[in-house]
N, C-alpha and C. Protein backbone atom coordinates (compact mmCIF):
# COMPACT_ATOMS: atom_id res chain seq x y z
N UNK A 1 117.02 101.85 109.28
CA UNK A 1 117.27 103.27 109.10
C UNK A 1 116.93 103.65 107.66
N UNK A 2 116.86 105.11 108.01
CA UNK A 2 116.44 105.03 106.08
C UNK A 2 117.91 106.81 105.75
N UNK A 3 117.27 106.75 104.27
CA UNK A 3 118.38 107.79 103.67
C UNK A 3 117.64 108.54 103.72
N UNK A 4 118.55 109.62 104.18
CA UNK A 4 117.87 111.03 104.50
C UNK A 4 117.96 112.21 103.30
N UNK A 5 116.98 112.53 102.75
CA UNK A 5 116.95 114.10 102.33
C UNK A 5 116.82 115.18 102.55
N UNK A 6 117.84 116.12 102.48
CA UNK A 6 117.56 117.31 102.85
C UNK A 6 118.57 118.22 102.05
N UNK A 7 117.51 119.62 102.41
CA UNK A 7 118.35 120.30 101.46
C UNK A 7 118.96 119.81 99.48
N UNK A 8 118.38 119.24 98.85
CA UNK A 8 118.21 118.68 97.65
C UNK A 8 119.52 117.82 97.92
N UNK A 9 119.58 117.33 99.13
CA UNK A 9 121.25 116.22 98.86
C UNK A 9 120.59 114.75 99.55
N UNK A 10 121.27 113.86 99.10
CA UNK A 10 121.39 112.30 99.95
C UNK A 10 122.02 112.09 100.59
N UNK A 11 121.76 111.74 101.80
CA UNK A 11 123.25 111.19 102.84
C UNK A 11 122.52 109.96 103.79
N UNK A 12 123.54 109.64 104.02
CA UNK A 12 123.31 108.20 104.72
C UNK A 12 122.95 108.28 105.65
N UNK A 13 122.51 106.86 106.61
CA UNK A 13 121.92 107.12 108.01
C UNK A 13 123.05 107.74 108.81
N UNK A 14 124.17 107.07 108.45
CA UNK A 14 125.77 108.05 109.02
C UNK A 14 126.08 109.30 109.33
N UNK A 15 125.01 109.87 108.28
CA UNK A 15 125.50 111.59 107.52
C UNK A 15 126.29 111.65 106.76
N UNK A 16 126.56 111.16 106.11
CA UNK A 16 127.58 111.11 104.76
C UNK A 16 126.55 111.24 103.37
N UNK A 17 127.30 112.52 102.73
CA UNK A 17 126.66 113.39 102.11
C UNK A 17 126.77 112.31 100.39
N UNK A 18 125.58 111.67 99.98
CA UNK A 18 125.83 110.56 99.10
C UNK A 18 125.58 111.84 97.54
N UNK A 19 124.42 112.34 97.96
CA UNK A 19 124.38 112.89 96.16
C UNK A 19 124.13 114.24 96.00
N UNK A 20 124.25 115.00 95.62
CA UNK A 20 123.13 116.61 95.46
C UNK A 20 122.61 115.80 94.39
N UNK A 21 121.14 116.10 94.88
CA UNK A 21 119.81 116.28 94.03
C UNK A 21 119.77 117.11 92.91
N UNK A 22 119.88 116.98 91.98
CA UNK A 22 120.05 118.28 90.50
C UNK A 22 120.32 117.34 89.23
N UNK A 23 119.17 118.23 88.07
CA UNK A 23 119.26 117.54 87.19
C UNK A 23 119.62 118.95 86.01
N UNK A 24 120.80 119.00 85.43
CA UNK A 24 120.51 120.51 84.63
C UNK A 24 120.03 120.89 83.66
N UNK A 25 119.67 119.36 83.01
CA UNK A 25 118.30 119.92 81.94
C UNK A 25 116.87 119.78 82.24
N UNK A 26 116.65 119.31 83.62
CA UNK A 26 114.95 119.06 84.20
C UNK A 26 114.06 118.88 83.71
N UNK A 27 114.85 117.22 83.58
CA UNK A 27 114.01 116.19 83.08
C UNK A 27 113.10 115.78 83.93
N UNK A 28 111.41 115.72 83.53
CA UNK A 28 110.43 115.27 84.05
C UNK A 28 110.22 112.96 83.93
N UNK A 29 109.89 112.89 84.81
CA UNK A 29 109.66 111.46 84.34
C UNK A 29 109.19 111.14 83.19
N UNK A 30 107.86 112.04 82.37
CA UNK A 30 107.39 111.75 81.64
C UNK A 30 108.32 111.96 80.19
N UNK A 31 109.86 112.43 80.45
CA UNK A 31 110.47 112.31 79.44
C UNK A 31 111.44 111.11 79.52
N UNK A 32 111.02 109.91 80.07
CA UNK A 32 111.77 108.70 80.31
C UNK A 32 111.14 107.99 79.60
N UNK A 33 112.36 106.78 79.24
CA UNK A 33 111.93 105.62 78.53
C UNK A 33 112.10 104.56 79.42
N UNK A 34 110.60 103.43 79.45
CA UNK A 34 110.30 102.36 80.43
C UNK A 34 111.82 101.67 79.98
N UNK A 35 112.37 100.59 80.51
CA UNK A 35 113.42 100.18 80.55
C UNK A 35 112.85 98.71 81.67
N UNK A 36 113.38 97.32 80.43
CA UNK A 36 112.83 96.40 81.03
C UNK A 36 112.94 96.00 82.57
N UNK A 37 114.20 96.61 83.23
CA UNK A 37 114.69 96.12 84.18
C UNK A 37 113.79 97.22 85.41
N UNK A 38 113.31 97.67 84.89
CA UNK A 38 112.57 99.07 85.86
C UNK A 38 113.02 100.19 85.92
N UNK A 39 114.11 100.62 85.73
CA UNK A 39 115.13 101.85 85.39
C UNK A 39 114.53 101.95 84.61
N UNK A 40 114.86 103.24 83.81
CA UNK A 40 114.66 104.64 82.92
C UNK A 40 115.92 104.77 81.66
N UNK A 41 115.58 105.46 80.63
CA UNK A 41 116.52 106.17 79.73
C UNK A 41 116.29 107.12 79.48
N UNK A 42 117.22 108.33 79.93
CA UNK A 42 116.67 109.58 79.55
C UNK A 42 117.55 110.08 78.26
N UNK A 43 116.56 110.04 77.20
CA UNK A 43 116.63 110.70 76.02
C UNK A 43 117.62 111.87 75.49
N UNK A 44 117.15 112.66 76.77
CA UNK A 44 118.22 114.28 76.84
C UNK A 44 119.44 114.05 77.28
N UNK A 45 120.06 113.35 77.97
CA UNK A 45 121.88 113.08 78.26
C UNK A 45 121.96 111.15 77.91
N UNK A 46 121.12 110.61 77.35
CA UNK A 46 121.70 109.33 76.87
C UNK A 46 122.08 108.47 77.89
N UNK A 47 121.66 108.95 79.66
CA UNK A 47 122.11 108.38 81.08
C UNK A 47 120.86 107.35 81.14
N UNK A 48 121.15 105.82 81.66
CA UNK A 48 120.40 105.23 82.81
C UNK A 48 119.59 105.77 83.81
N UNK A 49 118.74 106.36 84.22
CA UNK A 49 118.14 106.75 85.36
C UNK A 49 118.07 105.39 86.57
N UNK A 50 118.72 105.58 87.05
CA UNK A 50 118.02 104.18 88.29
C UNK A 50 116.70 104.67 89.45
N UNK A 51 116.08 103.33 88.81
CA UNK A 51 114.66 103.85 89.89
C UNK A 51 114.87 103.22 91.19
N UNK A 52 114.72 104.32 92.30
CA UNK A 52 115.29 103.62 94.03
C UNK A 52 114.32 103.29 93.98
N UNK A 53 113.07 102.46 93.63
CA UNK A 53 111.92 101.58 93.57
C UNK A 53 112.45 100.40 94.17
N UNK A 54 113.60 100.43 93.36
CA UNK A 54 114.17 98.40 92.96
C UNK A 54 115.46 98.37 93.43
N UNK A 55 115.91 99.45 94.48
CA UNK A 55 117.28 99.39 94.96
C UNK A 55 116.79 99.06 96.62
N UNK A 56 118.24 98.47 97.08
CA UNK A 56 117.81 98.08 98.78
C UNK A 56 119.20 99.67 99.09
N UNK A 57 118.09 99.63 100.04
CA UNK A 57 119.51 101.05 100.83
C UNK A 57 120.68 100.66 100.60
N UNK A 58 121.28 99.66 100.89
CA UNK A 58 122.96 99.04 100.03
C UNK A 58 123.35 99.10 99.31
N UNK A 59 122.51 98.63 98.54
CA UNK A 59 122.36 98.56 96.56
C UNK A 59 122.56 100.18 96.62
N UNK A 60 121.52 100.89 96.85
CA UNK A 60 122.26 103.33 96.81
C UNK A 60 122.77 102.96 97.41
N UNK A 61 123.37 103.34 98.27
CA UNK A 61 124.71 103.83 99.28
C UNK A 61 126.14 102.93 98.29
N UNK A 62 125.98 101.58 98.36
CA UNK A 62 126.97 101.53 97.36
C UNK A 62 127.38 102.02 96.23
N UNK A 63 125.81 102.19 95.48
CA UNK A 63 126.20 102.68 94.01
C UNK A 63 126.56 104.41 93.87
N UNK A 64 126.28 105.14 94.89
CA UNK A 64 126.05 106.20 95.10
C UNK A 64 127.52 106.75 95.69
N UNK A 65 128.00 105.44 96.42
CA UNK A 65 129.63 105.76 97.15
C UNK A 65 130.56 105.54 95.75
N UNK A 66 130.14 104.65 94.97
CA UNK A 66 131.43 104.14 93.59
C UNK A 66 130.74 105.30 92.41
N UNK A 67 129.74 105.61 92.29
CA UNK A 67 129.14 106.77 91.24
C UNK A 67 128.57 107.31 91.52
N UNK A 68 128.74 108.91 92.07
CA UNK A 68 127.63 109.71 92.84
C UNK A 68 126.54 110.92 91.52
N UNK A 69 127.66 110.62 90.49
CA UNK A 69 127.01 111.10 89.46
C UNK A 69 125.58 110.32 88.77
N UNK A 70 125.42 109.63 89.29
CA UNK A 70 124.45 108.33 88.91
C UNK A 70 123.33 109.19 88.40
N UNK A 71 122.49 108.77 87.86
CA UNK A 71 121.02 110.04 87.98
C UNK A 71 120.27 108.92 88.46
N UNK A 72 118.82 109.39 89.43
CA UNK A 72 118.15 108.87 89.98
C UNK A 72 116.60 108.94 89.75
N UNK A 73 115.85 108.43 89.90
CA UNK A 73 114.45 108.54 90.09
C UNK A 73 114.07 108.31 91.51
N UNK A 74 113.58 109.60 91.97
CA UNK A 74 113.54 109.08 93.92
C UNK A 74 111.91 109.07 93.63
N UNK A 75 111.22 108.48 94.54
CA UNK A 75 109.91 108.12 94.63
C UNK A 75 110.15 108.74 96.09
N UNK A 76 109.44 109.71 96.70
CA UNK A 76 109.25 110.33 98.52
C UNK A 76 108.40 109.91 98.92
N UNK A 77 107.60 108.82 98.23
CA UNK A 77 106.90 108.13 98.91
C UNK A 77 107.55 106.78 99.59
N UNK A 78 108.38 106.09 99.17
CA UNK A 78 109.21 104.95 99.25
C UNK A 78 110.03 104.95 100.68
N UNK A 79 109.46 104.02 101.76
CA UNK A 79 110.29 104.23 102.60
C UNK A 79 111.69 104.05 103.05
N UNK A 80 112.83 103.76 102.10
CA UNK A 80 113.86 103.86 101.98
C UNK A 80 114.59 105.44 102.56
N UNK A 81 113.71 106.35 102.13
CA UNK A 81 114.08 107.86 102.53
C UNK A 81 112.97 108.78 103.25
N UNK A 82 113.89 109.44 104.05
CA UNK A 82 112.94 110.13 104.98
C UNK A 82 113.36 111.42 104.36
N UNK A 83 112.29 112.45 104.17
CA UNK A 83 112.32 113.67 103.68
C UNK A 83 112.73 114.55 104.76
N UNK A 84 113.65 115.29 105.25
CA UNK A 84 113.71 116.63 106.23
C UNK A 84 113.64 117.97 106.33
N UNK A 85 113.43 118.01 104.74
CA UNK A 85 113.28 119.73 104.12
C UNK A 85 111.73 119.99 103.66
C-alpha cells in the first residue's frame, strides 16, 4: 500500500490523517543544505528536513505518528505515495 496525498495532507493506507503539507516560510529545496545522511538542513527554521527518499512507509508513519511536526522533503515521484489531488 502506499501513503496517500491529498488535499496538501498525509494519511495512511488506514486514513489516518499523518501531516498537513505546509511550510510557512516556503522553503524551496534549493534553499537546503546536503546533509551526509541524505536529509536536508534548512537554514530558515534551523529544522532537519527528512528526505522520504530514505524512509520505508514505517520509518513515516512512525515518525510522523511520534512527530507530525517533522518537516519533509516528499519526492511525487517515489512510490511510497500516491497523489489524489
Amino acid at each position: 500500500m502506499a501513503l496517500i496525498i491529498k488535499n496538501n495532507a498525509i494519511y495512511s493506507p488506514d486514513g489516518e490523517k499523518l501531516k498537513d503539507i505546509y511550510c510557512p516560510r516556503k522553503v524551496d529545496q534549493a534553499d537546503l543544505k546536503n546533509r551526509s545522511d541524505g536529509h536536508f538542513d534548512c537554514g530558515n527554521c534551523n529544522q532537519v528536513i527528512m528526505n522520504t527518499d530514505f524512509l520505508s512507509e514505517k520509518q513515516l508513519i512512525d515518525l510522523l505518528q511520534q512527530a507530525p511536526e517533522t518537516c519533509l522533503l516528499i519526492n511525487l515521484e517515489n512510490p511510497l505515495f500516491e497523489v489524489l489531488d
